[in-house]
PDB file of N, CA and C in Angstrom:
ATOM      1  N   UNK A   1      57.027 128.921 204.272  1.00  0.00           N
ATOM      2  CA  UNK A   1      57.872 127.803 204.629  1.00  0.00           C
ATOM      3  C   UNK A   1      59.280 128.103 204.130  1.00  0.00           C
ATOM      4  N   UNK A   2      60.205 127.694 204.985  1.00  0.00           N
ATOM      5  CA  UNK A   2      61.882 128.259 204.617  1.00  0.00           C
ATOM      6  C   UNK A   2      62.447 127.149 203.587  1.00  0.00           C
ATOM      7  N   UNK A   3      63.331 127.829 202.747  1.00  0.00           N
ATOM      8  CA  UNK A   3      64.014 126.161 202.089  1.00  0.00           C
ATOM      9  C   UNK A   3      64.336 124.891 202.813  1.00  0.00           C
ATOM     10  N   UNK A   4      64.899 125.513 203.886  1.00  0.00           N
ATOM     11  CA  UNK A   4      65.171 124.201 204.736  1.00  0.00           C
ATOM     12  C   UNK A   4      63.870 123.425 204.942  1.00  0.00           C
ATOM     13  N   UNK A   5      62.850 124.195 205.549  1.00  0.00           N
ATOM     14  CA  UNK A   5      61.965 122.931 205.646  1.00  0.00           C
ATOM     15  C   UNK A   5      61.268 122.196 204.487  1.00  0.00           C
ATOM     16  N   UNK A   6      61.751 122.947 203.163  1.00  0.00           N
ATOM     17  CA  UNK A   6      61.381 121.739 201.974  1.00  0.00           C
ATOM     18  C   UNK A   6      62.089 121.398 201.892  1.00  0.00           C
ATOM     19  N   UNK A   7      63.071 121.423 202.195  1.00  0.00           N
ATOM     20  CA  UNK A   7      63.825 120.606 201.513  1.00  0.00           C
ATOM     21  C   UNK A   7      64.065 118.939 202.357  1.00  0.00           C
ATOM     22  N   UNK A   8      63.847 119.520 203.416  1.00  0.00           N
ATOM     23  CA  UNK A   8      63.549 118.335 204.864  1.00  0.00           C
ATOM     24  C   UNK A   8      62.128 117.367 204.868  1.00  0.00           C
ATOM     25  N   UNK A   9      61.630 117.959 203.594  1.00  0.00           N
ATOM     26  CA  UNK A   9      60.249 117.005 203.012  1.00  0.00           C
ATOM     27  C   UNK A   9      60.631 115.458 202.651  1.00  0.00           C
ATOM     28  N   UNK A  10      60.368 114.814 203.147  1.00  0.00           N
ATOM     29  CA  UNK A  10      60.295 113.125 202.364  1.00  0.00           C
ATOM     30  C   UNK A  10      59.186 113.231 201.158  1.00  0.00           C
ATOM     31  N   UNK A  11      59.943 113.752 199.687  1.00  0.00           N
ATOM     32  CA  UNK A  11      59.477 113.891 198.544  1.00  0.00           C
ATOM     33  C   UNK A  11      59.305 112.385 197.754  1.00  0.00           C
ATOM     34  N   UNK A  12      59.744 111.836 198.104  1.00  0.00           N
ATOM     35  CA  UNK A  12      60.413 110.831 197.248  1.00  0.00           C
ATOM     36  C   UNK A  12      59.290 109.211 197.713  1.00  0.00           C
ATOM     37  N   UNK A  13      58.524 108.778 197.053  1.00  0.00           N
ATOM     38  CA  UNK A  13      58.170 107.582 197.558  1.00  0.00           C
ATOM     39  C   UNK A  13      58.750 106.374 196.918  1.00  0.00           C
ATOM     40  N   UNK A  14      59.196 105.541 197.442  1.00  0.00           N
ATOM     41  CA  UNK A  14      59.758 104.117 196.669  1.00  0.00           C
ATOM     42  C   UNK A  14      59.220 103.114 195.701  1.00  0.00           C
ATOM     43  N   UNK A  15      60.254 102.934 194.776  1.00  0.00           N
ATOM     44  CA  UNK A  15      59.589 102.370 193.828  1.00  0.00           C
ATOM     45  C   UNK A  15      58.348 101.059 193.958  1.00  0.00           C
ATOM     46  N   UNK A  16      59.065 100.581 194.860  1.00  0.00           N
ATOM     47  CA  UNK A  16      58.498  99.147 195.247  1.00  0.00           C
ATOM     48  C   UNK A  16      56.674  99.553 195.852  1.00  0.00           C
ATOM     49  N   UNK A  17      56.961 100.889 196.660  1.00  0.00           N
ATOM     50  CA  UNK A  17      55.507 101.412 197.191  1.00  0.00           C
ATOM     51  C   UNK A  17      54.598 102.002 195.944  1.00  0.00           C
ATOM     52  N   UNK A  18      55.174 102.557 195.483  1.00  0.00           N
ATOM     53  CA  UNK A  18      54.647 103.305 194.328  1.00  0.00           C
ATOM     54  C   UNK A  18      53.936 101.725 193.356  1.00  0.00           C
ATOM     55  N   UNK A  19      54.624 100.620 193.148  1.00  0.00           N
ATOM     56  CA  UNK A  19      54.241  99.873 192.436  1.00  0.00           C
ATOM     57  C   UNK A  19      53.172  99.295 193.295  1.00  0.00           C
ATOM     58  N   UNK A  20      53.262  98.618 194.219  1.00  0.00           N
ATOM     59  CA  UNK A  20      52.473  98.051 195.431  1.00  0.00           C
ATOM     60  C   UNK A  20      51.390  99.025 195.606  1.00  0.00           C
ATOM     61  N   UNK A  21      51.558 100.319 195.339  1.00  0.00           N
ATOM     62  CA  UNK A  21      49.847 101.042 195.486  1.00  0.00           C
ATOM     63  C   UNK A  21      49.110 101.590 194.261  1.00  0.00           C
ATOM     64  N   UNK A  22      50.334 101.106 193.018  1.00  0.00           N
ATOM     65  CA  UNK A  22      49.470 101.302 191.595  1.00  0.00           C
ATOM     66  C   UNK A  22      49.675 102.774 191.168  1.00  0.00           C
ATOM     67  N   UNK A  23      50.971 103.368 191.726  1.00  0.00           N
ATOM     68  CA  UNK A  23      51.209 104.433 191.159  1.00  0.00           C
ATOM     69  C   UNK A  23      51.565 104.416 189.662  1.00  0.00           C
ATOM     70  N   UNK A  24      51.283 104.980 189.071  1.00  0.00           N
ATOM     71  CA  UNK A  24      52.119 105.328 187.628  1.00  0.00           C
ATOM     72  C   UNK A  24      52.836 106.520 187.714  1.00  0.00           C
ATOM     73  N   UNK A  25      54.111 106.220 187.304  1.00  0.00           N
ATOM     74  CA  UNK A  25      55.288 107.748 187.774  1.00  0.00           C
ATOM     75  C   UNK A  25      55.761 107.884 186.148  1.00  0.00           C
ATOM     76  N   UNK A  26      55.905 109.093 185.867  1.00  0.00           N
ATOM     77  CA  UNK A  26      56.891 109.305 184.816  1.00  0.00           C
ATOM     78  C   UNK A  26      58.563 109.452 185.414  1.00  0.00           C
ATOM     79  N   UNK A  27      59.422 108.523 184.437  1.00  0.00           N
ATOM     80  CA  UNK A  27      60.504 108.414 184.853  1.00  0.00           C
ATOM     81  C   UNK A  27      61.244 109.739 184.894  1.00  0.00           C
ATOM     82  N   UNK A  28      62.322 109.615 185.781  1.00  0.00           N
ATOM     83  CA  UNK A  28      63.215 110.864 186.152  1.00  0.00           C
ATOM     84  C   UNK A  28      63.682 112.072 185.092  1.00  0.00           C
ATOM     85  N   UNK A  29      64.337 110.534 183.997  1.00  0.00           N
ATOM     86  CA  UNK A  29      64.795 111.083 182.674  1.00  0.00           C
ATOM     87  C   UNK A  29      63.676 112.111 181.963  1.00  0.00           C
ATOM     88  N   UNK A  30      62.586 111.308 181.997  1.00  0.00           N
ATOM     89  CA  UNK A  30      61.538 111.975 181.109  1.00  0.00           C
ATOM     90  C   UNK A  30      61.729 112.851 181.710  1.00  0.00           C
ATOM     91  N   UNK A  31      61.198 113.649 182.267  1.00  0.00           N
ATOM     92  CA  UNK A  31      60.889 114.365 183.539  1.00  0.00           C
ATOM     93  C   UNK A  31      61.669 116.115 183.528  1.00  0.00           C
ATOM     94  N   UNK A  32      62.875 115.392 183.397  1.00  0.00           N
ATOM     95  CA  UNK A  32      64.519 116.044 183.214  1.00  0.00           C
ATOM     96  C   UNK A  32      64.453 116.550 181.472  1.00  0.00           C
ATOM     97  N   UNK A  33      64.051 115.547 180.558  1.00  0.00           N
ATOM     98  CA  UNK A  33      63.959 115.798 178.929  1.00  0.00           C
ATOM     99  C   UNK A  33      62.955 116.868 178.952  1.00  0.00           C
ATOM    100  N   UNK A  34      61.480 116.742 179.432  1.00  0.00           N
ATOM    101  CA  UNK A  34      60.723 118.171 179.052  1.00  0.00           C
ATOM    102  C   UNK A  34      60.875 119.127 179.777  1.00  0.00           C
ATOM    103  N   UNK A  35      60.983 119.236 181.068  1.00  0.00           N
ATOM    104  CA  UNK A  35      62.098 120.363 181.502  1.00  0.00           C
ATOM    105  C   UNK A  35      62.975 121.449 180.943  1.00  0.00           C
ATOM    106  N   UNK A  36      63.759 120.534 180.275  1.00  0.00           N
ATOM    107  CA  UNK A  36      65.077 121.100 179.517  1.00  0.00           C
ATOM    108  C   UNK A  36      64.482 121.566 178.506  1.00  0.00           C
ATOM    109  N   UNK A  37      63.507 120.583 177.519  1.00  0.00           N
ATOM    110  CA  UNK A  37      62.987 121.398 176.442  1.00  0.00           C
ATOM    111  C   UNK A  37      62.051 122.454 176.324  1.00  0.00           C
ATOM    112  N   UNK A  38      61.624 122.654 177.492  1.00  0.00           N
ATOM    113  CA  UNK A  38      60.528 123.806 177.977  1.00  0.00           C
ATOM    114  C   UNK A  38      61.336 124.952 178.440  1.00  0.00           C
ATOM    115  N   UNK A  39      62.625 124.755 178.521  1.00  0.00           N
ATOM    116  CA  UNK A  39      63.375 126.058 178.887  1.00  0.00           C
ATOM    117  C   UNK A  39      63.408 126.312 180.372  1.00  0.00           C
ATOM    118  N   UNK A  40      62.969 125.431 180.999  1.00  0.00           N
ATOM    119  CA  UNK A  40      62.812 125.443 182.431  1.00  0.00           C
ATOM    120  C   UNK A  40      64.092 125.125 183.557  1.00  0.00           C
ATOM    121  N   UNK A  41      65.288 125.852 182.824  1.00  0.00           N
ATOM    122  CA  UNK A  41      66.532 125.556 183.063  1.00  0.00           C
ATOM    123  C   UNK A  41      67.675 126.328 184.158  1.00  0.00           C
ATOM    124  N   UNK A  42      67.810 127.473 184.004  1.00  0.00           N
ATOM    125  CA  UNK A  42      68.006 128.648 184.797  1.00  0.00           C
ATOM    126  C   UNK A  42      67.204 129.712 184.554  1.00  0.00           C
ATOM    127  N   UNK A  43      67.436 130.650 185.326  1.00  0.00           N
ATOM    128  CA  UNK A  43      67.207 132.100 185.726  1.00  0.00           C
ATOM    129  C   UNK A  43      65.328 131.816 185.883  1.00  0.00           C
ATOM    130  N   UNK A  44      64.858 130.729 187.180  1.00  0.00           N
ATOM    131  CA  UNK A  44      63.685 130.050 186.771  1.00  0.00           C
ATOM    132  C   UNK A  44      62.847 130.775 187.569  1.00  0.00           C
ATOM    133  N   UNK A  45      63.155 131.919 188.830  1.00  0.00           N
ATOM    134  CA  UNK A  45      62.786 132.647 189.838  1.00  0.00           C
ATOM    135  C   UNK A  45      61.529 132.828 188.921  1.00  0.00           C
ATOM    136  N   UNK A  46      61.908 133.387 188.074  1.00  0.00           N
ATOM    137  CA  UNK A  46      60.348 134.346 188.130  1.00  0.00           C
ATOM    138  C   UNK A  46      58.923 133.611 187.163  1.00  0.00           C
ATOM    139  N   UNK A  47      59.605 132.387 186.742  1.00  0.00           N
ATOM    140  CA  UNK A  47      58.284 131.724 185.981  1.00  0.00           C
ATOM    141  C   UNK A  47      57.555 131.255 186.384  1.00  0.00           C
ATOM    142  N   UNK A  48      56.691 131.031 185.793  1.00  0.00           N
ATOM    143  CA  UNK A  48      55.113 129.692 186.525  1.00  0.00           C
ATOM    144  C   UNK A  48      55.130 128.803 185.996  1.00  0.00           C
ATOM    145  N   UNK A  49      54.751 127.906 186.875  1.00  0.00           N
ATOM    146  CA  UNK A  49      54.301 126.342 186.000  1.00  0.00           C
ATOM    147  C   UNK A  49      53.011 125.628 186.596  1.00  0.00           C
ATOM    148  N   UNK A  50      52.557 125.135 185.795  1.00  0.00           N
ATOM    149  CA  UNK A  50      51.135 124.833 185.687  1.00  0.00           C
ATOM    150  C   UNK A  50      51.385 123.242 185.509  1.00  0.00           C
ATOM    151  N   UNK A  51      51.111 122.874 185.984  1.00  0.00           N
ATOM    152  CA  UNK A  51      51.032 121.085 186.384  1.00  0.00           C
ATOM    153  C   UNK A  51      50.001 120.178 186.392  1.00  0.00           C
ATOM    154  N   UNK A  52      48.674 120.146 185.288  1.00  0.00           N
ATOM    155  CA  UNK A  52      47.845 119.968 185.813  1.00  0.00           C
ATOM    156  C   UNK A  52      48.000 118.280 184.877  1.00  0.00           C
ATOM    157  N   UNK A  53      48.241 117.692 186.356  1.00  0.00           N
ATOM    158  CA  UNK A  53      48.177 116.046 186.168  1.00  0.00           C
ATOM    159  C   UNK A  53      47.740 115.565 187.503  1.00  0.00           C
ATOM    160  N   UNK A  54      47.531 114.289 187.810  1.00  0.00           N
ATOM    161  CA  UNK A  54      47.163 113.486 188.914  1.00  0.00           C
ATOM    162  C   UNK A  54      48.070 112.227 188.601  1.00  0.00           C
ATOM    163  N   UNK A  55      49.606 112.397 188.543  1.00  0.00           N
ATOM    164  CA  UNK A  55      50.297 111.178 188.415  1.00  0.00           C
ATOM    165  C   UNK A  55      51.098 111.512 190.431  1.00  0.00           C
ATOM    166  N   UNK A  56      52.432 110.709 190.112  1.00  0.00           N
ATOM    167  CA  UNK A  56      52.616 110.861 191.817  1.00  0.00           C
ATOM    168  C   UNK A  56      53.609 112.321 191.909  1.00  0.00           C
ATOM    169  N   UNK A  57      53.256 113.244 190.976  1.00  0.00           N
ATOM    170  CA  UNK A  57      54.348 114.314 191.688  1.00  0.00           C
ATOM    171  C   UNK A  57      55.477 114.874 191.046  1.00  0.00           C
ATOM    172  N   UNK A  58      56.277 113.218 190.186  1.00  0.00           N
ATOM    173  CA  UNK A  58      57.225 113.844 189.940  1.00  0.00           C
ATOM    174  C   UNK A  58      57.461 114.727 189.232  1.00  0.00           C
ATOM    175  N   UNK A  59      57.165 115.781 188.050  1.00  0.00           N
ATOM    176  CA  UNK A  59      57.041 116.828 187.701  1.00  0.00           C
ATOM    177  C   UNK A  59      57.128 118.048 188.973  1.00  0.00           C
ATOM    178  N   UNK A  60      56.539 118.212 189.120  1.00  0.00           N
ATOM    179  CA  UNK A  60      56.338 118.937 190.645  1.00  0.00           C
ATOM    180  C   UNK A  60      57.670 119.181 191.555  1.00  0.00           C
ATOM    181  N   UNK A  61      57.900 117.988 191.784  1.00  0.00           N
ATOM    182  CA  UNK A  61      58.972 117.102 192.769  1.00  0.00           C
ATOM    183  C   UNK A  61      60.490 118.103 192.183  1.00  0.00           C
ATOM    184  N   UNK A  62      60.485 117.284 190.604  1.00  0.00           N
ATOM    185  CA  UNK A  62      61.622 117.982 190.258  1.00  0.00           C
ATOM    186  C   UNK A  62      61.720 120.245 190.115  1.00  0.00           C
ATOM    187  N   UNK A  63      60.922 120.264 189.399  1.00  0.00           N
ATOM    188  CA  UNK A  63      60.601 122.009 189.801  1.00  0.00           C
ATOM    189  C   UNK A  63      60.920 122.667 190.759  1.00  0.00           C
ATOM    190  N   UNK A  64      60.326 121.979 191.743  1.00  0.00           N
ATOM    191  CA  UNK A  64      60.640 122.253 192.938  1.00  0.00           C
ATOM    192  C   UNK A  64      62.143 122.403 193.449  1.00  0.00           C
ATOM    193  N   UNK A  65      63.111 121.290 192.862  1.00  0.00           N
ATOM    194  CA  UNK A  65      64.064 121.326 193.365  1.00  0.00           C
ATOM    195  C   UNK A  65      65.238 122.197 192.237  1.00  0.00           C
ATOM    196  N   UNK A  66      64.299 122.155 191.048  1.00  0.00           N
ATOM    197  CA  UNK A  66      65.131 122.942 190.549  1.00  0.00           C
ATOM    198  C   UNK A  66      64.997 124.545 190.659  1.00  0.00           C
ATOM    199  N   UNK A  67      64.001 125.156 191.248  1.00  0.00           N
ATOM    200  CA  UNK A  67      63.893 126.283 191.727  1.00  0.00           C
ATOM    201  C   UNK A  67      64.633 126.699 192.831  1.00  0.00           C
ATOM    202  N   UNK A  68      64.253 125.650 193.974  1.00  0.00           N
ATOM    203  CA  UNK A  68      65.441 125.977 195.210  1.00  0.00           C
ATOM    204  C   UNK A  68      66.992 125.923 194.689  1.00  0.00           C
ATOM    205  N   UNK A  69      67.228 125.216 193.900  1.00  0.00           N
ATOM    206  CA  UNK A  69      68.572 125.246 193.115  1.00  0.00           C
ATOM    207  C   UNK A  69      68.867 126.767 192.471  1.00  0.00           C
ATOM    208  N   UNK A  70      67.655 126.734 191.898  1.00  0.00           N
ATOM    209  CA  UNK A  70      68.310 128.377 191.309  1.00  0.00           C
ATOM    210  C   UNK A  70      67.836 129.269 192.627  1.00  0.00           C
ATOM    211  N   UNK A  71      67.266 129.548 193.750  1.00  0.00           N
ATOM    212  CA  UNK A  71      67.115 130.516 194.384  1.00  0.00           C
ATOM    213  C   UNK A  71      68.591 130.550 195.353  1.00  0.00           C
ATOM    214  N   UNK A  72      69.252 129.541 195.589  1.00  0.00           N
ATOM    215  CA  UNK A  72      69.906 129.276 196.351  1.00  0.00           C
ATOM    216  C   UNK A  72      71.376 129.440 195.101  1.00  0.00           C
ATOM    217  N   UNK A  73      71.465 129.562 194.143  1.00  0.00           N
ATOM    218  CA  UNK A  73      72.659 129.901 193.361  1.00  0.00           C
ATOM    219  C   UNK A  73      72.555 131.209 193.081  1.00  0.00           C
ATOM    220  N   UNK A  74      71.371 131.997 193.418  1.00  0.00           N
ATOM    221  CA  UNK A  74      71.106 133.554 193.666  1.00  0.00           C
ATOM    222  C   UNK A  74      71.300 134.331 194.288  1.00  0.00           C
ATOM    223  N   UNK A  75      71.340 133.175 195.673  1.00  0.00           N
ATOM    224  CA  UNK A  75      71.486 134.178 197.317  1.00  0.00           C
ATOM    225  C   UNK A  75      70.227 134.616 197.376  1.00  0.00           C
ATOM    226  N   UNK A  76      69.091 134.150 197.174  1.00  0.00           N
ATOM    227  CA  UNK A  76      67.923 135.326 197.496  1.00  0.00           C
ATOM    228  C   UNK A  76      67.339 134.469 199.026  1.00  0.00           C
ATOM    229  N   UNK A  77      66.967 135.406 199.398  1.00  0.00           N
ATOM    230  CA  UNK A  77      66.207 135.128 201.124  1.00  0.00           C
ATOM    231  C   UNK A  77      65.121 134.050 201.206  1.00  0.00           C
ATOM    232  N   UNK A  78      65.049 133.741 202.340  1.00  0.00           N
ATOM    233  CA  UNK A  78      63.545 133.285 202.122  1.00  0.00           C
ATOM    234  C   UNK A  78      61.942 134.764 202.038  1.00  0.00           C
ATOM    235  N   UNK A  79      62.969 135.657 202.821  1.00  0.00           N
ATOM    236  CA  UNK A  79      61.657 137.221 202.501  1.00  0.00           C
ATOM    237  C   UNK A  79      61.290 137.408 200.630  1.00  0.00           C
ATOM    238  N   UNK A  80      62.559 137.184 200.120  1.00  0.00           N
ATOM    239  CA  UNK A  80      62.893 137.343 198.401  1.00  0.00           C
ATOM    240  C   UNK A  80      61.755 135.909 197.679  1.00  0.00           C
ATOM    241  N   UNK A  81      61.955 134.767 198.560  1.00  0.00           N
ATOM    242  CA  UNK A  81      61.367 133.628 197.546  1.00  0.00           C
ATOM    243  C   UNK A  81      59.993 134.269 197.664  1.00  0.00           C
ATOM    244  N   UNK A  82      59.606 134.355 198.867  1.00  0.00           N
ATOM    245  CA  UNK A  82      57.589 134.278 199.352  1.00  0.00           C
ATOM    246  C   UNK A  82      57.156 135.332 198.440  1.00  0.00           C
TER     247      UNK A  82
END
């Protein structure tokens, strides 16, 4: 899949839905705080992350975008990401 088409993902579900279907989300901030303290900051191409929760994503959600962030402040291809 090319960046563009993740990035063209509707990632994001609304708060109001998320509450209305009994999601529990960890907030953005949080999210952003262990991130940062995990070192999960730049030069992120080549690490793994292991996610093993059943909340709605956001962990995931953000990774995600902070990877395309760093692949895309790299110049690397989509042949380079896969």
């Amino acid at each position: 899949m090319s960046i563009k088409k993740i990035e063209n993902l509707p990632l994001y579900m609304k708060i109001t839905e998320k509450k209305a279907n009994g999601v529990v989300y960890t907030p953005a901030w949080i999210v952003n705080l262990i991130l940062d303290r995990i070192g999960y900051k730049k030069n992120i191409f080549a690490k793994k992350i292991v996610a093993p929760a059943c909340g709605d994503g956001n962990f995931l959600i953000f990774i995600a975008e902070r990877f395309l962030s760093d692949c895309k402040k790299n110049k690397l291809s989509n042949k380079k990401i896969k």
